[in-house]
PDB file of N, CA and C in Angstrom:
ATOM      1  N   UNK A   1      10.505   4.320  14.271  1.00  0.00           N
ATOM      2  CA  UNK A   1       9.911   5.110  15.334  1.00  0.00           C
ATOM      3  C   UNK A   1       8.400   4.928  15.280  1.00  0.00           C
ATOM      4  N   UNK A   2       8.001   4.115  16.256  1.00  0.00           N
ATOM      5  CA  UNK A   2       6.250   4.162  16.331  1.00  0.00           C
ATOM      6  C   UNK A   2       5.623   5.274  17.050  1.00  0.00           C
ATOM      7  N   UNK A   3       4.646   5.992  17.031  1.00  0.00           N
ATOM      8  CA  UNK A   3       4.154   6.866  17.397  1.00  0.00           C
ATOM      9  C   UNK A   3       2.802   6.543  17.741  1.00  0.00           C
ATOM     10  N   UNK A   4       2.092   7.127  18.827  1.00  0.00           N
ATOM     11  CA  UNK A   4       0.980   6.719  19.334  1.00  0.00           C
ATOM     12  C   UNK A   4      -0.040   8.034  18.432  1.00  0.00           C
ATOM     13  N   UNK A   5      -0.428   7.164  17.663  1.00  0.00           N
ATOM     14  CA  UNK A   5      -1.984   7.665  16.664  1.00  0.00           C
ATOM     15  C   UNK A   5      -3.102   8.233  17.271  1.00  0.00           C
ATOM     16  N   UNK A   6      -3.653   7.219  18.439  1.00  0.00           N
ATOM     17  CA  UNK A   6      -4.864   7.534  18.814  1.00  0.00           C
ATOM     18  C   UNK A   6      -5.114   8.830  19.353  1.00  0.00           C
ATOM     19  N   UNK A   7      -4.162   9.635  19.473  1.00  0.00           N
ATOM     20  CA  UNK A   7      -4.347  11.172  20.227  1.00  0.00           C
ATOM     21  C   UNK A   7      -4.300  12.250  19.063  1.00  0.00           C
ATOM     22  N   UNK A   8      -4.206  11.464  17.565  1.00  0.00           N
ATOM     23  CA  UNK A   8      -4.437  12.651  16.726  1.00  0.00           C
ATOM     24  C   UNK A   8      -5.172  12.483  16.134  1.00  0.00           C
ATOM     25  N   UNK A   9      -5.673  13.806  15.314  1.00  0.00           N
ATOM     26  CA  UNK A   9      -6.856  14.286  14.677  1.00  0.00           C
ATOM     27  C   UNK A   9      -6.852  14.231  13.539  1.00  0.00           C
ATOM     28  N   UNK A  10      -6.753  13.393  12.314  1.00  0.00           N
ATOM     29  CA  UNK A  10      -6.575  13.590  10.883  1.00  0.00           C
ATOM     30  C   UNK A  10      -7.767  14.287   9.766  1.00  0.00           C
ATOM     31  N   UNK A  11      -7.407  15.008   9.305  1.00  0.00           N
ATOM     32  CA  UNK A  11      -8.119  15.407   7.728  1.00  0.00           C
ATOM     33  C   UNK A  11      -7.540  15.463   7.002  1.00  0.00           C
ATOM     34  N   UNK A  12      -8.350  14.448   5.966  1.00  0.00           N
ATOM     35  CA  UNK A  12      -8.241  14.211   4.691  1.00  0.00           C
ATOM     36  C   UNK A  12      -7.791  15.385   3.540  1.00  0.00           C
ATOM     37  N   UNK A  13      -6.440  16.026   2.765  1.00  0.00           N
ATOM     38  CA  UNK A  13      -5.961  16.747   2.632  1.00  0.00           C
ATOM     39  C   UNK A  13      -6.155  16.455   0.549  1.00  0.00           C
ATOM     40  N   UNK A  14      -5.929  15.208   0.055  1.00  0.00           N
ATOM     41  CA  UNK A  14      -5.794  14.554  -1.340  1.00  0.00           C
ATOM     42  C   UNK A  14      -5.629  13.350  -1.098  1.00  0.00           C
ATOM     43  N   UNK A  15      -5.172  13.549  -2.485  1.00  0.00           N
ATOM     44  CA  UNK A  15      -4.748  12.037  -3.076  1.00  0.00           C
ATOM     45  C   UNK A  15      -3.406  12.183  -3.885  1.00  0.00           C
ATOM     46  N   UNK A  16      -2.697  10.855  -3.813  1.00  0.00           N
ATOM     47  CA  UNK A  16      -1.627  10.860  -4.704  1.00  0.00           C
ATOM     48  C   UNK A  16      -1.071   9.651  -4.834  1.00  0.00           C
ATOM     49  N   UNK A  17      -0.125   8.965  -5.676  1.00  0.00           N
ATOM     50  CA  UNK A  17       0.745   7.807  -5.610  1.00  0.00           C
ATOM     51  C   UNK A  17       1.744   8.037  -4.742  1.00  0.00           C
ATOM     52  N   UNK A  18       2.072   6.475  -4.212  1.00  0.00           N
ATOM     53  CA  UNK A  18       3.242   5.946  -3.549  1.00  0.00           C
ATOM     54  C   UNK A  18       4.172   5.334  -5.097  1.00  0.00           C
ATOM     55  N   UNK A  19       5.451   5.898  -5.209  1.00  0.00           N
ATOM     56  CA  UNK A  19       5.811   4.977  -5.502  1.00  0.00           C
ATOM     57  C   UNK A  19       6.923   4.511  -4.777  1.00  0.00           C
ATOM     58  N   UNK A  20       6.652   2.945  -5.412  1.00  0.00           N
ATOM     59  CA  UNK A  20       7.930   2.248  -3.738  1.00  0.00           C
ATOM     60  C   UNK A  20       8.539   1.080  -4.929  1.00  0.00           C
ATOM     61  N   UNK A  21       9.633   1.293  -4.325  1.00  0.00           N
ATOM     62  CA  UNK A  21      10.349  -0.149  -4.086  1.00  0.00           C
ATOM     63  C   UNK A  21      10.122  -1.786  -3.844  1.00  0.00           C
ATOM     64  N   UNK A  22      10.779  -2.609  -3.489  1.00  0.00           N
ATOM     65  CA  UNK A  22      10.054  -3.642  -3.167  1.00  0.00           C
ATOM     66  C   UNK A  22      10.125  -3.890  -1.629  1.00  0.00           C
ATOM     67  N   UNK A  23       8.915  -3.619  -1.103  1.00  0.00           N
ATOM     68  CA  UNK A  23       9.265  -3.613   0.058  1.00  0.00           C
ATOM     69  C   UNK A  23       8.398  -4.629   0.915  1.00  0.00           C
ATOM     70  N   UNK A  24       8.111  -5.338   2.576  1.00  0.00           N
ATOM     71  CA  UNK A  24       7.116  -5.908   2.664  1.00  0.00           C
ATOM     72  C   UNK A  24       6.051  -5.651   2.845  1.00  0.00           C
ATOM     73  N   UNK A  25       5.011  -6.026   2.410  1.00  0.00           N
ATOM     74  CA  UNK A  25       3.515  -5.253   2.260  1.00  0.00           C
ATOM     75  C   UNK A  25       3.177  -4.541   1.030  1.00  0.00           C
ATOM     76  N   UNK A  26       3.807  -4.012   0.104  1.00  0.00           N
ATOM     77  CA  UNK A  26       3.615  -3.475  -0.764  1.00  0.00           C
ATOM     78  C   UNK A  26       4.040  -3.966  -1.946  1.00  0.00           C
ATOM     79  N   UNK A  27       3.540  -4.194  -2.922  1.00  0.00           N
ATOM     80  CA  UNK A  27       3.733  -4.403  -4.112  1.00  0.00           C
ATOM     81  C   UNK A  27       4.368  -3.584  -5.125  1.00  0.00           C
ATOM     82  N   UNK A  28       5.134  -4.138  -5.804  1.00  0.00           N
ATOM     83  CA  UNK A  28       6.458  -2.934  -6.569  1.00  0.00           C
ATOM     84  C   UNK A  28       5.364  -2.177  -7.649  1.00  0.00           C
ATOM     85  N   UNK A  29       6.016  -0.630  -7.894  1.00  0.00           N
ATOM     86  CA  UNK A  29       4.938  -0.018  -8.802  1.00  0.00           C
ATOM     87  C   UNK A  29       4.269   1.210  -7.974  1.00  0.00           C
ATOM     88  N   UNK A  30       3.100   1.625  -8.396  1.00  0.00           N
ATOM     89  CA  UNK A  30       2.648   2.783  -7.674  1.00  0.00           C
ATOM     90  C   UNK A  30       1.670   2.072  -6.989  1.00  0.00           C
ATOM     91  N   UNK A  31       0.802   3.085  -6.112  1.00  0.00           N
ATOM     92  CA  UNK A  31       0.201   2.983  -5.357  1.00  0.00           C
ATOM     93  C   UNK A  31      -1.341   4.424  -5.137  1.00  0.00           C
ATOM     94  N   UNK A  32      -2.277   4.758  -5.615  1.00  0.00           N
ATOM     95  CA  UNK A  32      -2.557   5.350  -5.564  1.00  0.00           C
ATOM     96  C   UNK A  32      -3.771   5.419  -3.959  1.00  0.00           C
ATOM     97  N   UNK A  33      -3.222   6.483  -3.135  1.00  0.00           N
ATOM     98  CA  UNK A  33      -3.285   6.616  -1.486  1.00  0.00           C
ATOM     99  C   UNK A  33      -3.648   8.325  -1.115  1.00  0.00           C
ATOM    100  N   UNK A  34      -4.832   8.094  -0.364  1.00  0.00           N
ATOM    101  CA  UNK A  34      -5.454   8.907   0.931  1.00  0.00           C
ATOM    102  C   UNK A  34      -3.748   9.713   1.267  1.00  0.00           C
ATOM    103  N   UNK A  35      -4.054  11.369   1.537  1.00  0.00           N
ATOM    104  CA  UNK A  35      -3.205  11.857   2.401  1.00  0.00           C
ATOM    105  C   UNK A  35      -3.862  12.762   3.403  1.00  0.00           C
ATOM    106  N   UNK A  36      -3.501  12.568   4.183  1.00  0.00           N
ATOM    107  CA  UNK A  36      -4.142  13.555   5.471  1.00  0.00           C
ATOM    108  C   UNK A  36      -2.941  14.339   6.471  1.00  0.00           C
ATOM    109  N   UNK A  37      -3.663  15.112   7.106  1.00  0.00           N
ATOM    110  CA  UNK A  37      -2.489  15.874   7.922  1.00  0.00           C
ATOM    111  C   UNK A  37      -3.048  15.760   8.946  1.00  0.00           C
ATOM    112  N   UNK A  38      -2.762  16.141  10.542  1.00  0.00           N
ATOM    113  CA  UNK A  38      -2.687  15.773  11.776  1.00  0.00           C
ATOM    114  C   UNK A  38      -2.858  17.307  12.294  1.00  0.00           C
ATOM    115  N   UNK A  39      -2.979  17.741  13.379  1.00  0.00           N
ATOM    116  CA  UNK A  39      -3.259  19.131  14.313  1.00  0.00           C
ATOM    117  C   UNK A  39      -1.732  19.728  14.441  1.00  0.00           C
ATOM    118  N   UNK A  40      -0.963  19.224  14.116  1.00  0.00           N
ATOM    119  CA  UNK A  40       0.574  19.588  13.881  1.00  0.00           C
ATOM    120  C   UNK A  40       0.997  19.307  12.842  1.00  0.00           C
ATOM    121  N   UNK A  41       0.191  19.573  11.571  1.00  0.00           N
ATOM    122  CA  UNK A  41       0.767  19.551  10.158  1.00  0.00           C
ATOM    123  C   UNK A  41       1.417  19.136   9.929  1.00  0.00           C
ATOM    124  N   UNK A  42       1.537  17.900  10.192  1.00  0.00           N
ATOM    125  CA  UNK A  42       2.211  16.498   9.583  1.00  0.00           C
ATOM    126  C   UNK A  42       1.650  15.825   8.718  1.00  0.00           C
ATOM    127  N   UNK A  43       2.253  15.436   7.320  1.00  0.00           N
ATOM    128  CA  UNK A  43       1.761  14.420   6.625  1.00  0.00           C
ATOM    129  C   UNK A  43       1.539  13.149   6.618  1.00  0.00           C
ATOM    130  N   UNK A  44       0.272  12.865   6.955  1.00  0.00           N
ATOM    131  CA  UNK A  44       0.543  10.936   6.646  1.00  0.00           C
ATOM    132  C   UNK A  44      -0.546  10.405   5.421  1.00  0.00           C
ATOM    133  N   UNK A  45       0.278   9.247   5.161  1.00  0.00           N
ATOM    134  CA  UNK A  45      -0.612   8.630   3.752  1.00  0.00           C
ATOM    135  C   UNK A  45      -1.505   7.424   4.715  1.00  0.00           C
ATOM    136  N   UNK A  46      -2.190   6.749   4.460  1.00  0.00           N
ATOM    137  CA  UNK A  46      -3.272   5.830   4.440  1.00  0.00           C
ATOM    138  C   UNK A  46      -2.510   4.369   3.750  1.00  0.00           C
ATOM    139  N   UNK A  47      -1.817   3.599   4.553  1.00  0.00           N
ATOM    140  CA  UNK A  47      -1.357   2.443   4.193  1.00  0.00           C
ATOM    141  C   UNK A  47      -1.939   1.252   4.274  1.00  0.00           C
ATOM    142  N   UNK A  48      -2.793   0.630   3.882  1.00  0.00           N
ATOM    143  CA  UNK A  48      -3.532  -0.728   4.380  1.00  0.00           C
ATOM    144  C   UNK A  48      -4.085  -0.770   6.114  1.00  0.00           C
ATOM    145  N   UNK A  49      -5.133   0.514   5.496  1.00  0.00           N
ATOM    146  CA  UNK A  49      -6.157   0.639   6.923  1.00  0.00           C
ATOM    147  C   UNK A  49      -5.068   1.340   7.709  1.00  0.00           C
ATOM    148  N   UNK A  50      -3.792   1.950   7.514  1.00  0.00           N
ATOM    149  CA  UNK A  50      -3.012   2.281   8.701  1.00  0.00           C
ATOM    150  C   UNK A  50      -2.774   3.778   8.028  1.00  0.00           C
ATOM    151  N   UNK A  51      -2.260   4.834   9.153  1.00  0.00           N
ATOM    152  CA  UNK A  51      -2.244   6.333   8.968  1.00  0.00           C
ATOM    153  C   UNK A  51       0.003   6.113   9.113  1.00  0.00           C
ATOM    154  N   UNK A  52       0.756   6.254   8.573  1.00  0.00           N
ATOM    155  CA  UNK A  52       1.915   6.264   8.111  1.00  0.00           C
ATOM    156  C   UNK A  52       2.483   7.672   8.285  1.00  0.00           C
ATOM    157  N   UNK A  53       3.381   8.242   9.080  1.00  0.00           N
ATOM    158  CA  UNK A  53       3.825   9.545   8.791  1.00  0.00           C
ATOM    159  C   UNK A  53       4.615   9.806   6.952  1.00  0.00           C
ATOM    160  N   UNK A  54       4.067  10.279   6.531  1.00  0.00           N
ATOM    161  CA  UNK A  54       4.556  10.915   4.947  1.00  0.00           C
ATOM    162  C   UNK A  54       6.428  11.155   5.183  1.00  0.00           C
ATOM    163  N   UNK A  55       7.127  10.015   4.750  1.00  0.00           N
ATOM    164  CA  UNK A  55       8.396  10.449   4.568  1.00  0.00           C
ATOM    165  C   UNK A  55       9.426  10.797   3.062  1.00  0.00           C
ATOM    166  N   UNK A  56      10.576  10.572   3.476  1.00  0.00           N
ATOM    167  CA  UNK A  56      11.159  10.588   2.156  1.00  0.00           C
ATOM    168  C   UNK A  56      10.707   9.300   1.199  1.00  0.00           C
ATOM    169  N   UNK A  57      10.531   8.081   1.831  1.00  0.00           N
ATOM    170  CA  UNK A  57      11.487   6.928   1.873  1.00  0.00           C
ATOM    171  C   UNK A  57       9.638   6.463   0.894  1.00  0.00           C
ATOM    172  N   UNK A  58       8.811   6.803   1.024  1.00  0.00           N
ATOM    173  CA  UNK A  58       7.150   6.954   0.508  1.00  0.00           C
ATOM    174  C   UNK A  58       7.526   7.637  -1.103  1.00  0.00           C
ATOM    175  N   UNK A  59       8.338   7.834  -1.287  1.00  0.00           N
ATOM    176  CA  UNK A  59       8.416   8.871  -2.422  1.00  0.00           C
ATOM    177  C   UNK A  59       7.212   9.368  -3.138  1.00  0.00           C
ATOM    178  N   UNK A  60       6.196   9.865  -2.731  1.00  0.00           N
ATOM    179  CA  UNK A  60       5.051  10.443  -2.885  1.00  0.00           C
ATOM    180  C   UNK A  60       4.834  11.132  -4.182  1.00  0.00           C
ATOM    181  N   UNK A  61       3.893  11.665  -4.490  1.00  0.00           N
ATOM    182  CA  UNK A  61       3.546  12.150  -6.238  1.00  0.00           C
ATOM    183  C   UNK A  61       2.000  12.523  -5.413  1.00  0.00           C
ATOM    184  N   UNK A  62       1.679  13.893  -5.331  1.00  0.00           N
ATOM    185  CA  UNK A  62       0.589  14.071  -5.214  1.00  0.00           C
ATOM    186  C   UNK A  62      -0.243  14.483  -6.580  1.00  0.00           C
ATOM    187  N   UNK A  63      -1.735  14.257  -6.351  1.00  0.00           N
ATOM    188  CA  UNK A  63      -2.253  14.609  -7.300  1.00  0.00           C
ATOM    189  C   UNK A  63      -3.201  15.884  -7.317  1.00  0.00           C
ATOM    190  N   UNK A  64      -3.267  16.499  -7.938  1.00  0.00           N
ATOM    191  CA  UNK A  64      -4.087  18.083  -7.856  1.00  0.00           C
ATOM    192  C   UNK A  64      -5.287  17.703  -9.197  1.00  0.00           C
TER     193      UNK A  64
END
């Protein structure tokens, strides 16, 4: 599902790891990534210059 970005508002919320799988674009292992939320409190991480909605499939690890 692509979603049109340019109409939302992000702030920068933390930081935390991705860890992933082997997938394309990403390298197996963690990932330590930007999270921000949107004007409808949605999570997205910061993927190679790109804003990503925060899912399961991201298996996320935030950091405090």
């Amino acid at each position: 599902m692509k979603e049109d970005t340019k109409n939302l508002s992000y702030r920068q919320i933390g930081r935390g790891f991705i860890m992933n799988e082997p997938i394309p674009d990403m390298p197996i292992g963690r990932r330590l990534t930007k999270t921000y939320v949107d004007q409808f409190n949605r999570k997205y991480v910061q993927v190679n210059g790109r804003y990503e909605l925060l899912t399961a499939q991201h298996n996320y690890l935030s950091v405090d």
